[in-house]
Protein backbone atom coordinates (compact mmCIF):
# COMPACT_ATOMS: atom_id res chain seq x y z
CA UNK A 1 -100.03 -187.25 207.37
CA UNK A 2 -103.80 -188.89 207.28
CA UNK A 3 -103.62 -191.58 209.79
CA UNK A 4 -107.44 -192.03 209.38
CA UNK A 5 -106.98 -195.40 207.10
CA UNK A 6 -104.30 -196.98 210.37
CA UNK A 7 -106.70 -197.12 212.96
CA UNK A 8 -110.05 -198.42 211.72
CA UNK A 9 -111.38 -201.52 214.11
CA UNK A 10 -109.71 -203.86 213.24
CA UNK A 11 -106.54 -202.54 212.87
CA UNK A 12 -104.03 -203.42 215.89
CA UNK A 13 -102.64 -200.17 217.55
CA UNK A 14 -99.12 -201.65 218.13
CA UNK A 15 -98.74 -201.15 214.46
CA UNK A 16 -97.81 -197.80 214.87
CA UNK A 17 -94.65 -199.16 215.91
CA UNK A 18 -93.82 -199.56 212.01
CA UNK A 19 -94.16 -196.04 211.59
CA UNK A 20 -90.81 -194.25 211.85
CA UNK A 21 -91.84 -190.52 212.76
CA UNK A 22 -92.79 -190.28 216.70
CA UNK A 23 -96.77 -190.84 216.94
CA UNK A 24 -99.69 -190.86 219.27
CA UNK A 25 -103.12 -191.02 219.67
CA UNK A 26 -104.92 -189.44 222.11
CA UNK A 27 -108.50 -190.07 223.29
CA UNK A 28 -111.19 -187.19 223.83
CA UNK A 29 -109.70 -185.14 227.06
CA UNK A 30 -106.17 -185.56 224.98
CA UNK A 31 -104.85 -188.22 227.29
CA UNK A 32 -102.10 -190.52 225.17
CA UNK A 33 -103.78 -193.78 224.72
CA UNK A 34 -101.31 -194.90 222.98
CA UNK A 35 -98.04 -193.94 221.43
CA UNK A 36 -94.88 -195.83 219.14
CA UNK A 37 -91.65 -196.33 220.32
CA UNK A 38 -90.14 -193.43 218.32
CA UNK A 39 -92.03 -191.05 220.54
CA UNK A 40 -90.52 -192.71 224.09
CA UNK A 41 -87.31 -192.38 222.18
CA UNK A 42 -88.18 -188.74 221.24
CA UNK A 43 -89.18 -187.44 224.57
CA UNK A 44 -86.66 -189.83 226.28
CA UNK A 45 -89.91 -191.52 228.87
CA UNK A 46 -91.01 -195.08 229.20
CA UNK A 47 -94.50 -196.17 227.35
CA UNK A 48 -95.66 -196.99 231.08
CA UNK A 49 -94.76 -193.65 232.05
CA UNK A 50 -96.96 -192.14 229.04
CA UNK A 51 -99.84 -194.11 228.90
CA UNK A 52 -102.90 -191.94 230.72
CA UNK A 53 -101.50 -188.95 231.22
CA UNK A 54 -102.30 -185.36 228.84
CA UNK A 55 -100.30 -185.31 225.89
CA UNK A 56 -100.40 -181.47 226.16
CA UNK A 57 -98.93 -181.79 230.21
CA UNK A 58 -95.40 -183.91 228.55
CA UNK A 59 -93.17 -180.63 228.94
CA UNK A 60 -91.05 -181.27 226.54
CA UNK A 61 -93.65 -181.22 223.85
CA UNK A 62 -95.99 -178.45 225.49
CA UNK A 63 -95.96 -176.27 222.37
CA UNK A 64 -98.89 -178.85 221.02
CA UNK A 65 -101.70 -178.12 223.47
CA UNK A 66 -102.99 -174.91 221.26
CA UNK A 67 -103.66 -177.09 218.39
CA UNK A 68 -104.66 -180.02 219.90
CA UNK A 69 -107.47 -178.05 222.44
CA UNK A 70 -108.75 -176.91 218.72
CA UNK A 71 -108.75 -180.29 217.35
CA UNK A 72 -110.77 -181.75 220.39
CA UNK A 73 -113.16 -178.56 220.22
CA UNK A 74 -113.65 -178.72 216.50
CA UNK A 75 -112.93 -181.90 215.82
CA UNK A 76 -110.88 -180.80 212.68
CA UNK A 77 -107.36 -181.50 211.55
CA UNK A 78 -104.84 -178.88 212.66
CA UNK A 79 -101.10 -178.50 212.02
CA UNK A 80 -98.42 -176.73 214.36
CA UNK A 81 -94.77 -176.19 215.02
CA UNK A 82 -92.71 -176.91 217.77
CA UNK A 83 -88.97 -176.95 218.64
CA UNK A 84 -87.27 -179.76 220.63
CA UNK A 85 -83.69 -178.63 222.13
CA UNK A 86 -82.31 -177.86 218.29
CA UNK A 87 -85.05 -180.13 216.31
CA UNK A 88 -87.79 -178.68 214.50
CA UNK A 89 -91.27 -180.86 214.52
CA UNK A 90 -94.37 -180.17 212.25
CA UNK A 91 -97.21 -181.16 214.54
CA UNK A 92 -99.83 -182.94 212.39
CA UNK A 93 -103.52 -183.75 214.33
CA UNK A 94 -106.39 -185.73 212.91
CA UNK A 95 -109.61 -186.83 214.37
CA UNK A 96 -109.72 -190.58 213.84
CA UNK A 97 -113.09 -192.92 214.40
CA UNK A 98 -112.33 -195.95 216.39
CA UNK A 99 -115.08 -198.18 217.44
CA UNK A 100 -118.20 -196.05 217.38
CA UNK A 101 -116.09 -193.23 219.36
CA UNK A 102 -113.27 -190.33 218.28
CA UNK A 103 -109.36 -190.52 218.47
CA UNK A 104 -107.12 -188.33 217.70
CA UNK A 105 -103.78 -189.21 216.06
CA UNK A 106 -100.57 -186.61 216.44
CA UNK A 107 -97.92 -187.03 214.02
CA UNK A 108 -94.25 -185.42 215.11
CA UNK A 109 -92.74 -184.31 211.47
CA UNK A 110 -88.99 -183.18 211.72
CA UNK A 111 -88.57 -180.49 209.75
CA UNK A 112 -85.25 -179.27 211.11
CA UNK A 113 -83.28 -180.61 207.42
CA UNK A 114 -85.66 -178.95 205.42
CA UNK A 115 -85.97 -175.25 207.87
CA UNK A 116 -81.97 -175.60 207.46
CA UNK A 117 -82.60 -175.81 203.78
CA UNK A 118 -85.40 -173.03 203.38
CA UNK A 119 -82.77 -170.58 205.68
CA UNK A 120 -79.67 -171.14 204.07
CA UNK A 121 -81.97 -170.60 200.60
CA UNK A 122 -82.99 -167.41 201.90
CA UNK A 123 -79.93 -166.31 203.25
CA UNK A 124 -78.19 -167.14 199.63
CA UNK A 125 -81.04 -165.54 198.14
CA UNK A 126 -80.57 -162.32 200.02
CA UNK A 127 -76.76 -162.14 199.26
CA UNK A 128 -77.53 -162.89 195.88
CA UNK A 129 -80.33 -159.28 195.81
CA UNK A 130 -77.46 -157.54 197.48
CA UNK A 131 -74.58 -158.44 195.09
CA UNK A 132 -76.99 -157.58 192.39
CA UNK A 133 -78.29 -154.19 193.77
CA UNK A 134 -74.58 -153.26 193.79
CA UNK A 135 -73.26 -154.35 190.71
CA UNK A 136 -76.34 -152.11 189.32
CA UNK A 137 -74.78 -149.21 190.14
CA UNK A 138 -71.62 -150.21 187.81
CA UNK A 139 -73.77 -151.40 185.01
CA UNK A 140 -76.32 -149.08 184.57
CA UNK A 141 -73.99 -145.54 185.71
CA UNK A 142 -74.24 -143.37 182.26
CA UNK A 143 -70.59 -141.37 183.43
CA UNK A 144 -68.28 -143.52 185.11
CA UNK A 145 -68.55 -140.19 187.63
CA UNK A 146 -71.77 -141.60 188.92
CA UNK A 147 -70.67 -144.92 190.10
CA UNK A 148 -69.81 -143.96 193.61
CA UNK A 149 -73.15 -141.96 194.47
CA UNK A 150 -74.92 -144.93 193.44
CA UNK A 151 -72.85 -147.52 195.06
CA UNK A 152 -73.95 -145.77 198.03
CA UNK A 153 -77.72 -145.40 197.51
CA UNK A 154 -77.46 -149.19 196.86
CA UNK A 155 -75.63 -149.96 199.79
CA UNK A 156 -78.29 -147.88 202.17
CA UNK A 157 -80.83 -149.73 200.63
CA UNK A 158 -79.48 -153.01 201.57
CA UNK A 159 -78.10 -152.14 205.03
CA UNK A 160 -81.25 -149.42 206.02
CA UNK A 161 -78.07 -147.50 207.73
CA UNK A 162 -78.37 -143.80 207.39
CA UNK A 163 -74.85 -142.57 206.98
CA UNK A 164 -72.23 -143.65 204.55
CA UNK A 165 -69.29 -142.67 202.60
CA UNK A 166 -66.39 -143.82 200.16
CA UNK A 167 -63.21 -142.30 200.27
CA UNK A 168 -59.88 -143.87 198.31
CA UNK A 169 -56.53 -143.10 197.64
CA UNK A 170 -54.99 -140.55 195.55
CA UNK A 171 -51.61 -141.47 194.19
CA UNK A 172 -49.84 -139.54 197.14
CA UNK A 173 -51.67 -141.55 199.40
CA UNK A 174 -53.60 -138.72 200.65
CA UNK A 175 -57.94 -139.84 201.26
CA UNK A 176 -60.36 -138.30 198.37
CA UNK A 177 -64.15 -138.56 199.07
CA UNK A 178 -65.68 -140.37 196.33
CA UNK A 179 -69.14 -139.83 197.25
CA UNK A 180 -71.17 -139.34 200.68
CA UNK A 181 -74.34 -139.70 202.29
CA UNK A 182 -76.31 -138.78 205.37
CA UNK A 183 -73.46 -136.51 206.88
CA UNK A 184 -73.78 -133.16 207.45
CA UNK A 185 -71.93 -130.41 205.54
CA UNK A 186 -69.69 -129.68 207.91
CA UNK A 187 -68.33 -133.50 208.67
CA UNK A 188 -68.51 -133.95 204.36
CA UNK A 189 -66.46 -130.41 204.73
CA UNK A 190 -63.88 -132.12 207.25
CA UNK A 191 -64.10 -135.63 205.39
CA UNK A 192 -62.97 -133.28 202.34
CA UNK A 193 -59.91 -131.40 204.31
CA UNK A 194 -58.37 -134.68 205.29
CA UNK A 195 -59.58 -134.22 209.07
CA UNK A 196 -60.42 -137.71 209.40
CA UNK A 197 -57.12 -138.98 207.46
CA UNK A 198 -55.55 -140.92 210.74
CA UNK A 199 -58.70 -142.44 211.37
CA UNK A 200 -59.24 -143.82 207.57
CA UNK A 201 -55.16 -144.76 207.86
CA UNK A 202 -55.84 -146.66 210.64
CA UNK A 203 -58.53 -148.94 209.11
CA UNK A 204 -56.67 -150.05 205.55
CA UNK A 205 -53.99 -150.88 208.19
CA UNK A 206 -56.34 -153.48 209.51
CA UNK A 207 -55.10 -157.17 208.91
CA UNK A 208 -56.87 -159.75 206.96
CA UNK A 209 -58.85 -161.54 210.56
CA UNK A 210 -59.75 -157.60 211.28
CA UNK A 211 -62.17 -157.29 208.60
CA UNK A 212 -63.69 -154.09 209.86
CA UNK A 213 -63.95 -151.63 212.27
CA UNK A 214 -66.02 -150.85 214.80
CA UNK A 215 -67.20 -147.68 216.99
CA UNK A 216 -70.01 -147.83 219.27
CA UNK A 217 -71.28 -144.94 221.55
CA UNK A 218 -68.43 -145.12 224.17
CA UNK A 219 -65.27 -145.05 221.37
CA UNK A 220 -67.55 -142.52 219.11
CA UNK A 221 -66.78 -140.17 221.89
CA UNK A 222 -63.28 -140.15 221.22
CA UNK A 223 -64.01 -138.65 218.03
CA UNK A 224 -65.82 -135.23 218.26
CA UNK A 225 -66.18 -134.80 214.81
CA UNK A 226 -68.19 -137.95 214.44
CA UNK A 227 -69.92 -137.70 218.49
CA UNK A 228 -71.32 -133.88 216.95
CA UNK A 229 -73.07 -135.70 214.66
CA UNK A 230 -74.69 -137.93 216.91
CA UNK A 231 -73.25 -140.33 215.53
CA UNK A 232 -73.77 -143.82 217.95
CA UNK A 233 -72.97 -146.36 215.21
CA UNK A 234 -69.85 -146.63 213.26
CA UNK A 235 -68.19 -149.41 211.11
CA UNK A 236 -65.19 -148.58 208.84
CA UNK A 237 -63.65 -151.17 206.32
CA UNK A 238 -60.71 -151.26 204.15
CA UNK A 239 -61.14 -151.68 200.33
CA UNK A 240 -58.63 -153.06 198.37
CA UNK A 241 -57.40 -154.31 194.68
CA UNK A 242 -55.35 -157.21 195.44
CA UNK A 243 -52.99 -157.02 198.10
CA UNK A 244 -53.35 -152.80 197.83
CA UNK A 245 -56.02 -150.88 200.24
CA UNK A 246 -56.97 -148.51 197.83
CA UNK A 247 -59.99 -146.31 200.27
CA UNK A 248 -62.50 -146.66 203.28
CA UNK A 249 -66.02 -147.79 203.57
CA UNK A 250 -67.78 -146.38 206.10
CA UNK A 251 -71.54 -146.73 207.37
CA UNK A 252 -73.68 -145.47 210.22
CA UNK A 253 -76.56 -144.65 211.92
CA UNK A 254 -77.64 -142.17 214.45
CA UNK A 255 -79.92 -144.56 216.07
CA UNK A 256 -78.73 -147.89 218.07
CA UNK A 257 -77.21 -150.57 216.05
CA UNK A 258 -76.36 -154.26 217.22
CA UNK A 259 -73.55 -155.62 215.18
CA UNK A 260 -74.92 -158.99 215.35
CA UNK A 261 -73.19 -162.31 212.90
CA UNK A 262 -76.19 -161.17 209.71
CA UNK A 263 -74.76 -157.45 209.85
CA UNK A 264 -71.20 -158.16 210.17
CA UNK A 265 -71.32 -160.86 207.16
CA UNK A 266 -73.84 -158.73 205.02
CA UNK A 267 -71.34 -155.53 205.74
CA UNK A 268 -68.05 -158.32 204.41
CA UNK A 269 -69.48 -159.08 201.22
CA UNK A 270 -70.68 -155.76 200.51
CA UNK A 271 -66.89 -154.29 201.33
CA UNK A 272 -65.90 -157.20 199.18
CA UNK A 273 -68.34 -156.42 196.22
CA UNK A 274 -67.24 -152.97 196.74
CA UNK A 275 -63.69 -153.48 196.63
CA UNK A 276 -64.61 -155.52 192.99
CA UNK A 277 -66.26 -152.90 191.83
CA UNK A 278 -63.54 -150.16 192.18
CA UNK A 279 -61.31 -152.27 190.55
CA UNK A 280 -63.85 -152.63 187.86
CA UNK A 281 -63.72 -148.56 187.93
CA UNK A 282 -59.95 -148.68 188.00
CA UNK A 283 -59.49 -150.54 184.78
CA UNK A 284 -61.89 -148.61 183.02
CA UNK A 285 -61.19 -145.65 183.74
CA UNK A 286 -56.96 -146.91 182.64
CA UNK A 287 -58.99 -148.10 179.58
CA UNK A 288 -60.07 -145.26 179.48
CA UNK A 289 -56.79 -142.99 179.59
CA UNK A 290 -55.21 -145.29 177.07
CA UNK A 291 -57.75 -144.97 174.19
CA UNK A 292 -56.97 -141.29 174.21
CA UNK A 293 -53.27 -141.32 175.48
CA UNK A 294 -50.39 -140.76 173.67
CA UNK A 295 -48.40 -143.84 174.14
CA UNK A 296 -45.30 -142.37 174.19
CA UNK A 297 -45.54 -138.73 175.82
CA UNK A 298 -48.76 -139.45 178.15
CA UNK A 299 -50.66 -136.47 176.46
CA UNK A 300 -53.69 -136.79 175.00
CA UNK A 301 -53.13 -138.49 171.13
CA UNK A 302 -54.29 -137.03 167.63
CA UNK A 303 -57.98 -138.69 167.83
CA UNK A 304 -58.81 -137.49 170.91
CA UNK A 305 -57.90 -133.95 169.65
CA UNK A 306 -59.49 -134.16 166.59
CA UNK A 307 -62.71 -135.13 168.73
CA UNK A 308 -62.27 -132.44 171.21
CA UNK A 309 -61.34 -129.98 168.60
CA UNK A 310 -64.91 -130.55 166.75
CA UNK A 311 -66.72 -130.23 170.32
CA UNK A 312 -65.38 -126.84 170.89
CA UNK A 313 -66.10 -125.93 167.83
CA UNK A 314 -69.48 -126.25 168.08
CA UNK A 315 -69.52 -125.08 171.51
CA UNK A 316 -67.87 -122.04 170.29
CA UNK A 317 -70.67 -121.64 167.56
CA UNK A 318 -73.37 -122.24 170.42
CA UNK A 319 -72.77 -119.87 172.87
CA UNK A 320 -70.69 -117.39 170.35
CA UNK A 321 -66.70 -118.09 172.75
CA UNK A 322 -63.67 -117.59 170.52
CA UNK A 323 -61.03 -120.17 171.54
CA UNK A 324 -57.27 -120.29 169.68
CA UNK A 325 -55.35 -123.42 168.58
CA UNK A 326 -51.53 -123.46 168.84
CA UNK A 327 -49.24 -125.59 167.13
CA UNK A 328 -45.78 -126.77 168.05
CA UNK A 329 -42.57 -128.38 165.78
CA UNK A 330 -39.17 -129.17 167.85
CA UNK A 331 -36.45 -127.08 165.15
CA UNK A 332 -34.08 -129.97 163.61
CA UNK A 333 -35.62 -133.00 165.34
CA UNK A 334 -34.01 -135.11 162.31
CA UNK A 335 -30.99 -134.27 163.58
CA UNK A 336 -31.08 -134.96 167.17
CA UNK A 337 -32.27 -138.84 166.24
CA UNK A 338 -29.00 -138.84 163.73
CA UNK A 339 -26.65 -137.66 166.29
CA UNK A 340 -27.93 -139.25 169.15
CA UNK A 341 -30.56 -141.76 168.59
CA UNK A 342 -34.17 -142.48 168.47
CA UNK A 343 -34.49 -143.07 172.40
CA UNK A 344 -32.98 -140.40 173.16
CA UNK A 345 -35.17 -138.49 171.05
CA UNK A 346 -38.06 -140.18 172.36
CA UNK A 347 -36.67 -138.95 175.61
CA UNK A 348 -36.80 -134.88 173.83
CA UNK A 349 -40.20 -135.81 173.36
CA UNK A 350 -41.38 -137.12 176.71
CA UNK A 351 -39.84 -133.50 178.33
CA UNK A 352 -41.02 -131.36 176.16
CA UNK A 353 -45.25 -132.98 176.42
CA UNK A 354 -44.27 -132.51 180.22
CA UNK A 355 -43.57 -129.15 179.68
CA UNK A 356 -46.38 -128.18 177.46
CA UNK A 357 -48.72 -130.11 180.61
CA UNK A 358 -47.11 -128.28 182.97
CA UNK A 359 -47.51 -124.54 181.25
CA UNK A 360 -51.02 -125.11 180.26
CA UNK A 361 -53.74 -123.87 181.94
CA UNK A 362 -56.16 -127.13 183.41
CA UNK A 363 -59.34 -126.26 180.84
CA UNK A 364 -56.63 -126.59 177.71
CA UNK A 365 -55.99 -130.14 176.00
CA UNK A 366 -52.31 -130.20 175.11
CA UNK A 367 -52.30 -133.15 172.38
CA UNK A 368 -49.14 -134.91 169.92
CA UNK A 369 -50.24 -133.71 166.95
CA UNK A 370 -48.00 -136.63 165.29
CA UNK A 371 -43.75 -137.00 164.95
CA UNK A 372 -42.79 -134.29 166.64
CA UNK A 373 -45.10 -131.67 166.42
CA UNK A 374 -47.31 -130.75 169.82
CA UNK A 375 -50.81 -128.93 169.57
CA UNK A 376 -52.79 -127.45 171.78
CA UNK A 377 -56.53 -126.04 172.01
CA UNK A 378 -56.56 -122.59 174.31
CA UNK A 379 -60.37 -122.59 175.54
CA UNK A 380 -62.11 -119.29 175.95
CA UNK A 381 -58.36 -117.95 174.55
CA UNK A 382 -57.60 -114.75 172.37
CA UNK A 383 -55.21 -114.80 169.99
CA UNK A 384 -53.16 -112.11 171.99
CA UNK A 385 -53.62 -114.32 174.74
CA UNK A 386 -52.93 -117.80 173.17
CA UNK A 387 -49.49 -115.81 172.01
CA UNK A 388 -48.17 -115.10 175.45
CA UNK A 389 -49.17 -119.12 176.85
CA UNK A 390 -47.16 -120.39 173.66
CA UNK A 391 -44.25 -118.13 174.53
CA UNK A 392 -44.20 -119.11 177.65
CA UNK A 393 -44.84 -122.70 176.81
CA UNK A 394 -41.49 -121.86 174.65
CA UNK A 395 -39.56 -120.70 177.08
CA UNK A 396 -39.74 -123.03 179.30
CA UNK A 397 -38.68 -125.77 176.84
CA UNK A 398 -35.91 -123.64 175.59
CA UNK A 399 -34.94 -122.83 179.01
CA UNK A 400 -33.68 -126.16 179.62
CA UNK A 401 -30.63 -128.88 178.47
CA UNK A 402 -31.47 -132.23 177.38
CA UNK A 403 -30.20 -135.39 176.59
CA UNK A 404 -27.49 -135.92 179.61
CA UNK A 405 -27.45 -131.74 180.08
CA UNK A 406 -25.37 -131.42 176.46
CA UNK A 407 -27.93 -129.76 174.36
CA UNK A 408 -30.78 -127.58 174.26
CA UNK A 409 -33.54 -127.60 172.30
CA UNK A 410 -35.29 -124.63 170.02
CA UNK A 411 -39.44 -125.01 169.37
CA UNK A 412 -41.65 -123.18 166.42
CA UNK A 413 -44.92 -122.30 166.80
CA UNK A 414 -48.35 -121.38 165.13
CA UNK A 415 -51.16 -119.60 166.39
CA UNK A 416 -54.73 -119.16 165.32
CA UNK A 417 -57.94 -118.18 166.49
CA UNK A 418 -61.54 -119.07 166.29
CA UNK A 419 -63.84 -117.58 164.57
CA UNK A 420 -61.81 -114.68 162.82
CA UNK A 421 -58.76 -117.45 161.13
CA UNK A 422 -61.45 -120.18 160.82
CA UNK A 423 -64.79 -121.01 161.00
CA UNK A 424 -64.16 -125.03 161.35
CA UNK A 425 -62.16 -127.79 162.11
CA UNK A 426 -60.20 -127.53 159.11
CA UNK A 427 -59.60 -123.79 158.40
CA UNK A 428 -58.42 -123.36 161.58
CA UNK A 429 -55.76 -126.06 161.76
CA UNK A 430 -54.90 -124.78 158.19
CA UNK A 431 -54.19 -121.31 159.54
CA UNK A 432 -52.49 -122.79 162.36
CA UNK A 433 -49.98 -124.72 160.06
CA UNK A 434 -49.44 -121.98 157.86
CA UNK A 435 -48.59 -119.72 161.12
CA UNK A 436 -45.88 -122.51 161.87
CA UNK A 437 -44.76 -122.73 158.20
CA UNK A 438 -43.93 -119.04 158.10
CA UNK A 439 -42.19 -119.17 161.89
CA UNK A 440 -40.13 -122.15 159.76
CA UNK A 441 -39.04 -119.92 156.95
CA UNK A 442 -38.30 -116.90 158.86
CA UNK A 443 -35.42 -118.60 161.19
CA UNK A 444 -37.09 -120.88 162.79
CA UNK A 445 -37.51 -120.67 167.03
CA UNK A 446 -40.40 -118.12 166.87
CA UNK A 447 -43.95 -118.26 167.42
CA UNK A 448 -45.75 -116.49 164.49
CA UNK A 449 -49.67 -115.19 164.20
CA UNK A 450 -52.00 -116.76 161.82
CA UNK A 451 -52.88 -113.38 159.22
CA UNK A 452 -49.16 -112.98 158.91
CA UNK A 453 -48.78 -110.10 161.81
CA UNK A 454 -45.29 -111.03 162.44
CA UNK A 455 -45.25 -111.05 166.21
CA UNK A 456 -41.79 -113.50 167.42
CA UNK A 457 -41.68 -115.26 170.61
């Protein structure tokens, strides 16, 4: 604030008094020659008290002497900052003319509103970078796979701690690490074995006013695995959908860490953010599992066969693999939904896509080919091969009684193989069908060879 136009000559200095912000002028050794009433109220003295003595000496307001011994020297305008118990001032000095000689008015700005202002900005702003450098690694993962290694180079680069992992819960409860960083392979190796199980238990049993976990030096020691690392910073935090903790995030450093109020509230929201983003993961990945699930039997449906079918194909082709397709028809399923009804048959169905899951090898895709007729794609298979897996597959479907233990059911099959009963999509499911045509007109409950070979299940 120029106060050059207040004091010209003939200007009376008790006008200063109109001035709200605390003011004085000082002659040139920086004595207060005079001063307002909202600086006696500011440093809590009389005006008698004031008058005379160094402005710079007052030691409530000693923070000013640096810019005002510069202003006195230089006779320039300078600007400062102090702090007055929890009040922030901008310290404004000018060199004012008065009668032929120099004063020197000093202007107390409080700032405090507008520091309050500026650090809650910043502090909103920062939250804001950090919400956003997380969601990144949802939005811009090209395999749903990914999402967890980059959640956690995201969350290193907004916390600068080295070590960090994710683990969540598999559907018997048990603690699968998502993705890891800074550890060593033989604490990832232990993470991986379930060594550390109690210790994640123990933190998604923390209530809601326990928002984390934490392990300095002295408790680190209680856990070797983590104390071999040197580990001397630890804080572990449920994550959760809902009311549900789902898994564990975990950060720390092998150097000193204060858990002061910024970490602890930066380390909330990015366990919350987290937490949204896993659910985010959850429902796409159920999306997901619906687009290419069989509604009714939970194996995969027609389309994503078809798809999968036209992959291997042209893997096949590639890298010059045979593979074999095998297709399935429950004998009289008419009948069953006569005699006993359409959920019960529904039921047939369900148990016998459990058993084809259940008899297939984890690289095969067991698929409703549509009613009820079952197909599945034997990877890297022979046709000998993909003979025995679909009597076995028969076998055990035969093997048991459905529909309140009164029946059992009887299952045809067809097998073919790639490249030598077709060359494509289509020629191979064709030799396929006509396998399982030929087990239908020859008695039915048989598995029969594409090529008409004539080997029964």
């Amino acid at each position: 604030m120029d106060l050059t136009g207040l004091f010209k000559k003939k200007i009376v200095i008790h006008c200063l008094d109109y001035i709200n912000m605390p003011v004085a002028v000082v002659d040139e050794d920086g004595r207060v020659a005079e001063l307002n009433e909202a600086l006696c109220a500011l440093l809590d003295m009389g005006r008698k008290d004031l008058m005379g003595i160094p402005l710079a000496g007052i030691e409530k307001i000693s923070g000013v002497g640096g810019e005002l011994g510069k202003s006195l020297k230089t006779l320039t305008a300078q600007t400062g900052r102090i702090k007055l118990d929890e009040r922030i001032f901008n310290v404004i000095i000018n060199p004012i003319w008065h009668d032929g000689g120099r004063l020197f008015g000093v202007v107390f700005d409080d700032v405090t509103k507008f520091i309050e202002l500026e650090s809650e900005l910043v502090k909103r702003n920062k939250l804001l970078m950090v919400i956003n450098t997380i969601s990144t690694a949802f939005i811009y993962s090209d395999e749903i796979s990914s999402v967890f290694g980059k959640l956690i180079e995201k969350i290193q680069l907004v916390t600068d701690l080295g070590i960090c992992w994710i683990s969540l819960k598999d559907d018997g409860e048990k603690f699968t690490l998502k993705a890891a960083a800074g550890l060593s392979r033989d604490l990832r190796q232990k993470l991986e074995e379930g060594a550390f199980d109690d210790f994640q238990e123990m933190v998604t049993s923390l209530k809601e006013r326990e928002p984390f976990y934490v392990l300095e030096e002295e408790e680190i020691k209680k856990y070797p695995g983590f104390s071999d690392e040197r580990i001397v910073f630890l804080v572990a935090l449920p994550l959760s959908i809902g009311p549900d903790k789902v898994g564990v995030l975990a950060l720390g450093s092998r150097a000193p860490v204060s858990m002061g109020f910024d970490l602890a509230s930066l380390i909330h929201l990015i366990g919350n953010h987290v937490s949204l983003i896993i659910e985010k993961v959850r429902l796409y990945e159920n999306a997901r599992y619906l687009a290419v699930t069989d509604a009714l039997t939970g194996i995969f449906n027609i389309r994503y066969f078809y798809d999968s079918l036209a992959l291997e194909v042209a893997r096949a082709k590639r890298y010059g693999t045979n593979f074999s397709v095998t297709i399935f028809d429950v004998d009289d399923f008419k009948a069953i939904n006569d005699t006993y009804g359409h959920q019960a048959g529904d039921e047939v169905l369900r148990r016998i896509a459990s058993a084809i899951r259940k008899t297939s090898r984890e690289t095969d895709i067991a698929a409703r080919y549509g009613g009820e007729e079952f197909v599945i794609i034997q990877t890297n298979t022979t046709k000998a091969e993909a003979f025995k897996q679909a009597v076995r597959v028969k076998n055990a479907i035969e093997s048991e009684y459905y529909i309140d233990q009164k029946i059992r059911i009887s299952i045809s099959g067809g097998v073919a193989a790639f490249p030598e009963d077709g060359s494509d999509e289509k020629s191979l499911l064709y030799a396929a069908d006509m396998a399982l045509y030929e087990a239908k007109g020859m008695g039915k409950r048989q598995i029969r060879l594409a090529g008409g070979s004539g080997k029964n299940g």
